[in-house]
N, C-alpha and C. Protein backbone atom coordinates (compact mmCIF):
# COMPACT_ATOMS: atom_id res chain seq x y z
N UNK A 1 -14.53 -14.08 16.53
CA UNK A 1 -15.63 -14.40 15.65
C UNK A 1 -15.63 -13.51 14.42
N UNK A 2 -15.23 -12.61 14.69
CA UNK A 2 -15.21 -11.50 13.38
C UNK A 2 -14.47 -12.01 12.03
N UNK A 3 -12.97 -12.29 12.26
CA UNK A 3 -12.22 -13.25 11.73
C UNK A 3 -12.76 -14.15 11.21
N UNK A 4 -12.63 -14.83 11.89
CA UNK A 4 -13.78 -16.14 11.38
C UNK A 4 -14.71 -15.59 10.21
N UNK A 5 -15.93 -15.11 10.58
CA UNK A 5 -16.66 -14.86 9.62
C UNK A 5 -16.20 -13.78 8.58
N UNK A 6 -15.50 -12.91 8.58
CA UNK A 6 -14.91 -12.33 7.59
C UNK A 6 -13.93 -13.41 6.85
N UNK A 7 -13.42 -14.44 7.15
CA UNK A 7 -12.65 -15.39 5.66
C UNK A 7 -13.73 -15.96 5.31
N UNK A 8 -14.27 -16.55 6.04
CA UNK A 8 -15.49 -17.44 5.17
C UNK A 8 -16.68 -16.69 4.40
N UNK A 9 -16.88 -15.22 4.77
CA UNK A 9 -17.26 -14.28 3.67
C UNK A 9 -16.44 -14.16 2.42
N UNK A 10 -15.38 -13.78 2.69
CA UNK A 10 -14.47 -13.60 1.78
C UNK A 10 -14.48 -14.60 0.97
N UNK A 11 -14.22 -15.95 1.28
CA UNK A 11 -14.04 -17.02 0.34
C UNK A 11 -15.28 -16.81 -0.86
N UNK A 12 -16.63 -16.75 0.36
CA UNK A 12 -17.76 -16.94 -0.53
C UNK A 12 -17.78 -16.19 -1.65
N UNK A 13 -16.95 -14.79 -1.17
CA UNK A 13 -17.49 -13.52 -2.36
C UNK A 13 -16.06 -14.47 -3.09
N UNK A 14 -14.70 -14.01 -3.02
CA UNK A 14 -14.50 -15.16 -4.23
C UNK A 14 -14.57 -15.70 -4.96
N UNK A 15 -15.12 -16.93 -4.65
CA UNK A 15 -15.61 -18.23 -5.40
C UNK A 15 -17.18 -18.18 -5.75
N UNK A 16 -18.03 -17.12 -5.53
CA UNK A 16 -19.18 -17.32 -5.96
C UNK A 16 -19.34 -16.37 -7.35
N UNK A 17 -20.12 -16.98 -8.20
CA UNK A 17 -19.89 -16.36 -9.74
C UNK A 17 -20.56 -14.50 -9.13
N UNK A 18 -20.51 -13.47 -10.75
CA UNK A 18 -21.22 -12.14 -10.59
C UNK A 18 -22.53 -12.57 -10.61
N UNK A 19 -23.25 -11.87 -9.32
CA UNK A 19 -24.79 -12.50 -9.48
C UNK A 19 -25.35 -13.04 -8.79
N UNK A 20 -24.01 -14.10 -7.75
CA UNK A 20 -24.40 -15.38 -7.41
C UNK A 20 -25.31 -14.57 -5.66
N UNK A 21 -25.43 -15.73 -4.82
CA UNK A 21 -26.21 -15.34 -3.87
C UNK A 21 -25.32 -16.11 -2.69
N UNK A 22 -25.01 -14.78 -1.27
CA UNK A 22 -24.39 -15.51 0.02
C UNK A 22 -25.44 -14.85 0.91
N UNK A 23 -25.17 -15.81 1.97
CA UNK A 23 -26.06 -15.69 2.82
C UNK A 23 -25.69 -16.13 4.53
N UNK A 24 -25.49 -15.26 5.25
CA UNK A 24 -24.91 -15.09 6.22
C UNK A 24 -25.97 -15.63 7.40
N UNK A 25 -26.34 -16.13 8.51
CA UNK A 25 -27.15 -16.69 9.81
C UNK A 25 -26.27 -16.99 10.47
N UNK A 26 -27.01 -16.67 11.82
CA UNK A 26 -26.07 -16.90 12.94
C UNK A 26 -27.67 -17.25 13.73
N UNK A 27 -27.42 -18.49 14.57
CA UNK A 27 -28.27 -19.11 15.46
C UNK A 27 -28.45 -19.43 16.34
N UNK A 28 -28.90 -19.91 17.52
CA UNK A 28 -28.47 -20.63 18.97
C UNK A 28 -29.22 -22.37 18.59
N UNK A 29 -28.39 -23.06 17.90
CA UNK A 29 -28.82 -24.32 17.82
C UNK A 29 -29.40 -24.70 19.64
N UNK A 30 -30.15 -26.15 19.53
CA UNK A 30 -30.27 -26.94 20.93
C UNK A 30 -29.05 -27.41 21.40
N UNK A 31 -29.05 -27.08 22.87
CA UNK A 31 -27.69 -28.02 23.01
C UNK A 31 -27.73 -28.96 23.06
N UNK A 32 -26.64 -29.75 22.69
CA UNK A 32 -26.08 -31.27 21.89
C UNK A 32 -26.01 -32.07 23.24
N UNK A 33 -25.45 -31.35 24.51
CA UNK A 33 -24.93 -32.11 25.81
C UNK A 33 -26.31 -31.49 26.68
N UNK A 34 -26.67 -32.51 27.36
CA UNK A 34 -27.83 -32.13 28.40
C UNK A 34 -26.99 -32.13 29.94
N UNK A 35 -25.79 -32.46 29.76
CA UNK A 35 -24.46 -32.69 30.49
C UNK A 35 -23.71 -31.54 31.23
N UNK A 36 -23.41 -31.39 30.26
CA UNK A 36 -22.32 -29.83 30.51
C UNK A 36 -23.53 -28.51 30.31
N UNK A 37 -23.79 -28.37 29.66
CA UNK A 37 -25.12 -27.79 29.40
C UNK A 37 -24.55 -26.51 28.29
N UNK A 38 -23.39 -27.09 28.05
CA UNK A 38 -22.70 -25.74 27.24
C UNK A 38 -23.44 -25.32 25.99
N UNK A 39 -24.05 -23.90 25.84
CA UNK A 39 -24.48 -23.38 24.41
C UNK A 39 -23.73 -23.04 23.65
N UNK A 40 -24.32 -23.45 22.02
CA UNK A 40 -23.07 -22.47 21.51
C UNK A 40 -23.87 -21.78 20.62
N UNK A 41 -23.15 -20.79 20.04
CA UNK A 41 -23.87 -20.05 19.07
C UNK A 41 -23.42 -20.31 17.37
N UNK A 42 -23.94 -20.35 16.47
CA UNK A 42 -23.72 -21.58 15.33
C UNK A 42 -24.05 -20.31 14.27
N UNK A 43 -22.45 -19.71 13.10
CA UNK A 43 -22.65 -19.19 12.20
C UNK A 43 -22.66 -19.81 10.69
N UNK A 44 -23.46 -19.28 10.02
CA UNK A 44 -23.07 -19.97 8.65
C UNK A 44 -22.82 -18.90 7.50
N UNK A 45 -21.95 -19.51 6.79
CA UNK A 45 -21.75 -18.06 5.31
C UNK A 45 -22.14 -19.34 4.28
N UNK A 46 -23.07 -19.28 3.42
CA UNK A 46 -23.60 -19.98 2.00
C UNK A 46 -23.70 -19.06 1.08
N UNK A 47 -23.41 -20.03 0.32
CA UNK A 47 -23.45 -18.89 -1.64
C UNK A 47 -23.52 -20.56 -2.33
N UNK A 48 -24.28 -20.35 -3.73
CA UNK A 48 -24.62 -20.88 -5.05
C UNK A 48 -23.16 -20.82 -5.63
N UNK A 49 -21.68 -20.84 -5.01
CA UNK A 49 -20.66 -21.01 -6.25
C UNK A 49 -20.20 -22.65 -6.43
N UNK A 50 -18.95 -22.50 -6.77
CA UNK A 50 -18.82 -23.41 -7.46
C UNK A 50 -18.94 -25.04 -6.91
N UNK A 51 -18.73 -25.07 -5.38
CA UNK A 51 -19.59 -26.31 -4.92
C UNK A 51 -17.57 -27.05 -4.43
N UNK A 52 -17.71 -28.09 -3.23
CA UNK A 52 -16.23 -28.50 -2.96
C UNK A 52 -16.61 -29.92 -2.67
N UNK A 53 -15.86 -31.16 -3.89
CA UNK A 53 -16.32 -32.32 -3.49
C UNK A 53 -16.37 -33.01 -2.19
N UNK A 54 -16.57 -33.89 -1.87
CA UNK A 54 -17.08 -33.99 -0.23
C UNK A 54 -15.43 -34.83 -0.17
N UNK A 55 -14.86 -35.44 -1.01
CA UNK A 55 -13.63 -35.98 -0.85
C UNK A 55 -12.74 -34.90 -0.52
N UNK A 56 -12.87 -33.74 -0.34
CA UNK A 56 -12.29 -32.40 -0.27
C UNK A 56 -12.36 -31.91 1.08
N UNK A 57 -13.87 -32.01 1.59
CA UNK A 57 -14.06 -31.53 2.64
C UNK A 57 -13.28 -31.67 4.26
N UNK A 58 -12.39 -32.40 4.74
CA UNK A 58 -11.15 -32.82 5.56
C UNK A 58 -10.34 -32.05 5.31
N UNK A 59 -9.36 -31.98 4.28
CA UNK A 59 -8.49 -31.23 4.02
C UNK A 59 -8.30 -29.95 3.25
N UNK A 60 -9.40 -29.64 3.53
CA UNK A 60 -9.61 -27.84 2.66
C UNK A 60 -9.39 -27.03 4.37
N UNK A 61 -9.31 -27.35 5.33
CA UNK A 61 -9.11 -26.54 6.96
C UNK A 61 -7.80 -26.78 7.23
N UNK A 62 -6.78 -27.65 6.39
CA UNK A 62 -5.30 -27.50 6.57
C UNK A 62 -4.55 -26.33 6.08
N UNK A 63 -3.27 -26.20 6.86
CA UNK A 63 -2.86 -25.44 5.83
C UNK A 63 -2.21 -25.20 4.39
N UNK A 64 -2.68 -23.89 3.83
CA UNK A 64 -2.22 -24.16 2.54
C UNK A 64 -2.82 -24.75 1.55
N UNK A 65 -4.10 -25.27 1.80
CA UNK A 65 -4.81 -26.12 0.90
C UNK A 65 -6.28 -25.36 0.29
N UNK A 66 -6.53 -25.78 -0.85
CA UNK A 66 -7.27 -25.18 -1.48
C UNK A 66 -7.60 -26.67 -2.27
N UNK A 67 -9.30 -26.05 -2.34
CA UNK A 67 -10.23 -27.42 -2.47
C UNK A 67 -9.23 -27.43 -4.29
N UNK A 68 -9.58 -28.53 -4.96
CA UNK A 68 -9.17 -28.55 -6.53
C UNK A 68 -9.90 -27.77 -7.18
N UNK A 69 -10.95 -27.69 -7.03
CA UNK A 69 -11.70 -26.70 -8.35
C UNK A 69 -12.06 -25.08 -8.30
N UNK A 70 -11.47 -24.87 -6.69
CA UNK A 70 -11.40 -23.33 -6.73
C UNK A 70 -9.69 -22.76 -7.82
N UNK A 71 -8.87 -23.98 -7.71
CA UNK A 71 -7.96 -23.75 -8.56
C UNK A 71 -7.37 -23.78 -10.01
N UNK A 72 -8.35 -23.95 -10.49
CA UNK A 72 -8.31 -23.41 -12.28
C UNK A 72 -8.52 -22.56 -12.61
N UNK A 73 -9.51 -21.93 -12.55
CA UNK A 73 -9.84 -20.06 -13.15
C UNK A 73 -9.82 -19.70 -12.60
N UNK A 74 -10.25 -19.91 -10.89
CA UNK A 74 -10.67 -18.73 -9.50
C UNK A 74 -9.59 -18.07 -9.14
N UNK A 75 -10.18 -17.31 -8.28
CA UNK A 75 -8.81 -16.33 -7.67
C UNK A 75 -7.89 -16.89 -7.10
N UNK A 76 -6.56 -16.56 -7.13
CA UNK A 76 -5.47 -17.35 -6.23
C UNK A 76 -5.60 -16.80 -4.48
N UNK A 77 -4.96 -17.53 -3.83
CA UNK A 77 -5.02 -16.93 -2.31
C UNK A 77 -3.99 -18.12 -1.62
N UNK A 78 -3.35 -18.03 -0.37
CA UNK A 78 -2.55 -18.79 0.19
C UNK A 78 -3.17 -19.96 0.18
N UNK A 79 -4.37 -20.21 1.06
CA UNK A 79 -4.72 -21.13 1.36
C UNK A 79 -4.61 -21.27 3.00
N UNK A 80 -5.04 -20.04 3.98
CA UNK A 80 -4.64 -19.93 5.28
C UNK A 80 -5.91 -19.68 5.99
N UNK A 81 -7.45 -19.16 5.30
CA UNK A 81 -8.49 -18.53 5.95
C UNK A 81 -8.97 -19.52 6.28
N UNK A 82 -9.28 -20.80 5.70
CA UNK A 82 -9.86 -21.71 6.49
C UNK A 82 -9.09 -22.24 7.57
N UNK A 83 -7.81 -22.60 7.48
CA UNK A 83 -6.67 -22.91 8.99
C UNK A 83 -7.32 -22.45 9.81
N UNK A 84 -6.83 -20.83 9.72
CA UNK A 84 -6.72 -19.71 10.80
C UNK A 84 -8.76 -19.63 11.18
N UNK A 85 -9.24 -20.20 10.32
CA UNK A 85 -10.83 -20.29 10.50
C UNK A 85 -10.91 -21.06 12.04
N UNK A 86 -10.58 -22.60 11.45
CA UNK A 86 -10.61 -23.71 12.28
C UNK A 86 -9.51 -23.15 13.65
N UNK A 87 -8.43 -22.47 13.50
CA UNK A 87 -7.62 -22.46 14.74
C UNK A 87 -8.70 -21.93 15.93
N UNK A 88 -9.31 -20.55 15.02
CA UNK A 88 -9.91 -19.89 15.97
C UNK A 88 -10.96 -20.18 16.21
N UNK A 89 -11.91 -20.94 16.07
CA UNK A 89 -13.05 -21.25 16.68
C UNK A 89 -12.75 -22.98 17.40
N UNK A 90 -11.89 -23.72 17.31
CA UNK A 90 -11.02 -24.84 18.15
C UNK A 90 -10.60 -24.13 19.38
N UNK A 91 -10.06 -22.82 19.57
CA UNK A 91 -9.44 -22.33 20.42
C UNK A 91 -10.61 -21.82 21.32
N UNK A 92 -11.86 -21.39 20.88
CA UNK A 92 -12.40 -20.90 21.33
C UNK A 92 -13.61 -21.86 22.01
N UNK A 93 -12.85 -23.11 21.99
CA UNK A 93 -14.18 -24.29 22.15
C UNK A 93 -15.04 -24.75 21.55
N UNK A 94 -14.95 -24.21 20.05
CA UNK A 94 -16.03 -24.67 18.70
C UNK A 94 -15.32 -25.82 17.92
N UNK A 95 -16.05 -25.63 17.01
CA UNK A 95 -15.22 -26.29 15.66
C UNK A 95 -15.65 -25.70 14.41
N UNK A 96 -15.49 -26.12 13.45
CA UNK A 96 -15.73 -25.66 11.70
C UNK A 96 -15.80 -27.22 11.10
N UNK A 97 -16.81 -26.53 9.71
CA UNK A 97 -16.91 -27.45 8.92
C UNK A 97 -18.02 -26.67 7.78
N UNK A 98 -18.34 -28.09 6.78
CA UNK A 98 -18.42 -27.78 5.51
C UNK A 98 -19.57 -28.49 4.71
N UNK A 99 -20.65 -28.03 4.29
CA UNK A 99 -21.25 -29.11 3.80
C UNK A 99 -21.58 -28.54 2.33
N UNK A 100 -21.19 -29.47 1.22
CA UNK A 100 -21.14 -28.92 -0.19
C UNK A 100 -20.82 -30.11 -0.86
N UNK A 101 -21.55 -29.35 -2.23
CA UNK A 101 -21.65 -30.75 -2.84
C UNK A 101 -20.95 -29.79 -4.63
N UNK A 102 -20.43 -30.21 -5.41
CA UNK A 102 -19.89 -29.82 -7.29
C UNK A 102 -21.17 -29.01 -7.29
N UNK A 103 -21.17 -27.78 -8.18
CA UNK A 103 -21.81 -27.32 -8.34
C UNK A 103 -23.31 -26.91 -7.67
N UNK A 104 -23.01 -27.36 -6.37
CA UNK A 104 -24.55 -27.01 -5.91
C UNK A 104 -24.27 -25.76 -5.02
N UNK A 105 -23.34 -25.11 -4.76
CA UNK A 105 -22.58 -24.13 -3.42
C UNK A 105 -22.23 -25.04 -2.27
N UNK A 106 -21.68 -23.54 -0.97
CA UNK A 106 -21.04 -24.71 -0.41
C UNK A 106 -22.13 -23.68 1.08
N UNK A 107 -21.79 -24.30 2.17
CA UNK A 107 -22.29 -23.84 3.53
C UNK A 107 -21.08 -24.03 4.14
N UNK A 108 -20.07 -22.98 5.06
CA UNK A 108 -19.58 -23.10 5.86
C UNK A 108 -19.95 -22.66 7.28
N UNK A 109 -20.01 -23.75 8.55
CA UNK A 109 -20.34 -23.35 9.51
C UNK A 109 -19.09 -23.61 10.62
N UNK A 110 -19.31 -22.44 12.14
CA UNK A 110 -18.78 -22.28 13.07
C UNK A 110 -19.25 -22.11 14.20
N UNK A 111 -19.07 -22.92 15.10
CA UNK A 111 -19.30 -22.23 16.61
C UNK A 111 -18.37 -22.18 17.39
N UNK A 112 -18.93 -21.61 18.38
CA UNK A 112 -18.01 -21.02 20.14
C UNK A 112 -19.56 -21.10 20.89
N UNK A 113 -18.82 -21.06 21.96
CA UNK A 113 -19.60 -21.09 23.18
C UNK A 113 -20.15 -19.96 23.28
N UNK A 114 -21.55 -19.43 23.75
CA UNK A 114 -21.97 -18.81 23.93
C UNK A 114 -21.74 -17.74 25.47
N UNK A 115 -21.40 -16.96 25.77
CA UNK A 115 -21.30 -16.13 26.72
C UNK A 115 -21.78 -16.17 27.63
N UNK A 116 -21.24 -16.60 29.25
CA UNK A 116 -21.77 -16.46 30.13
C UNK A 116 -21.75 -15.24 30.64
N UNK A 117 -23.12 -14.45 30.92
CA UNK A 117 -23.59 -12.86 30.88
C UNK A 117 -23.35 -13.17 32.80
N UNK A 118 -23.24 -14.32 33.54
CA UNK A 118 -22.95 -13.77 34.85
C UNK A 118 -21.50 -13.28 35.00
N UNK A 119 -20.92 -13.83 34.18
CA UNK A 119 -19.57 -13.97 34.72
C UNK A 119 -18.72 -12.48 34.26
């Protein structure tokens, strides 16, 4: 989890202008399955930068890829923190994702399962 939330910090500081505003939460959403009964615990990193069109949003967690408009003036970088984002919280029984719109910022969120304290 550290990982995780340290790239998707990172990105934010990045791509968010001098000034701009991130904002880190971590939550215990409801669980989704009344089934399995599995919890998870649900982080988010948000900032006011430059915003990733939603036609973007699929393939910005591959590798190597970088949304289009972090790539004109912004900082360069491989293009591996979101992969290695998605590997590790997939591995860990979560998933990742993205909700952002041009210029409005972006929200990246993650979960994992929450800890069973018997075990």
């Amino acid at each position: 989890m550290v990982q995780t939330t340290t790239n998707l910090l990172s990105n934010s500081i990045k791509f968010t202008p001098s000034g701009g505003l991130i904002h880190v939460q971590c939550r215990l959403p409801p669980s989704s399955s009344q089934a399995n009964r599995v919890n998870m615990v649900e982080v988010s990193v948000s900032d006011n930068g430059l915003g990733i069109p939603v036609t973007e949003h699929g393939r910005i967690f591959d590798r190597f890829q970088q949304a289009e408009s972090s790539l004109s003036d912004g900082p360069a970088g491989a293009g591996l923190g979101l992969a290695i984002s998605k590997e590790i919280a997939v591995h860990r029984g979560g998933k990742t994702w993205v909700e952002s719109e041009p210029d409005e910022g972006n929200t990246f969120f993650f979960t994992v399962p929450v800890a069973d304290a018997t075990n």
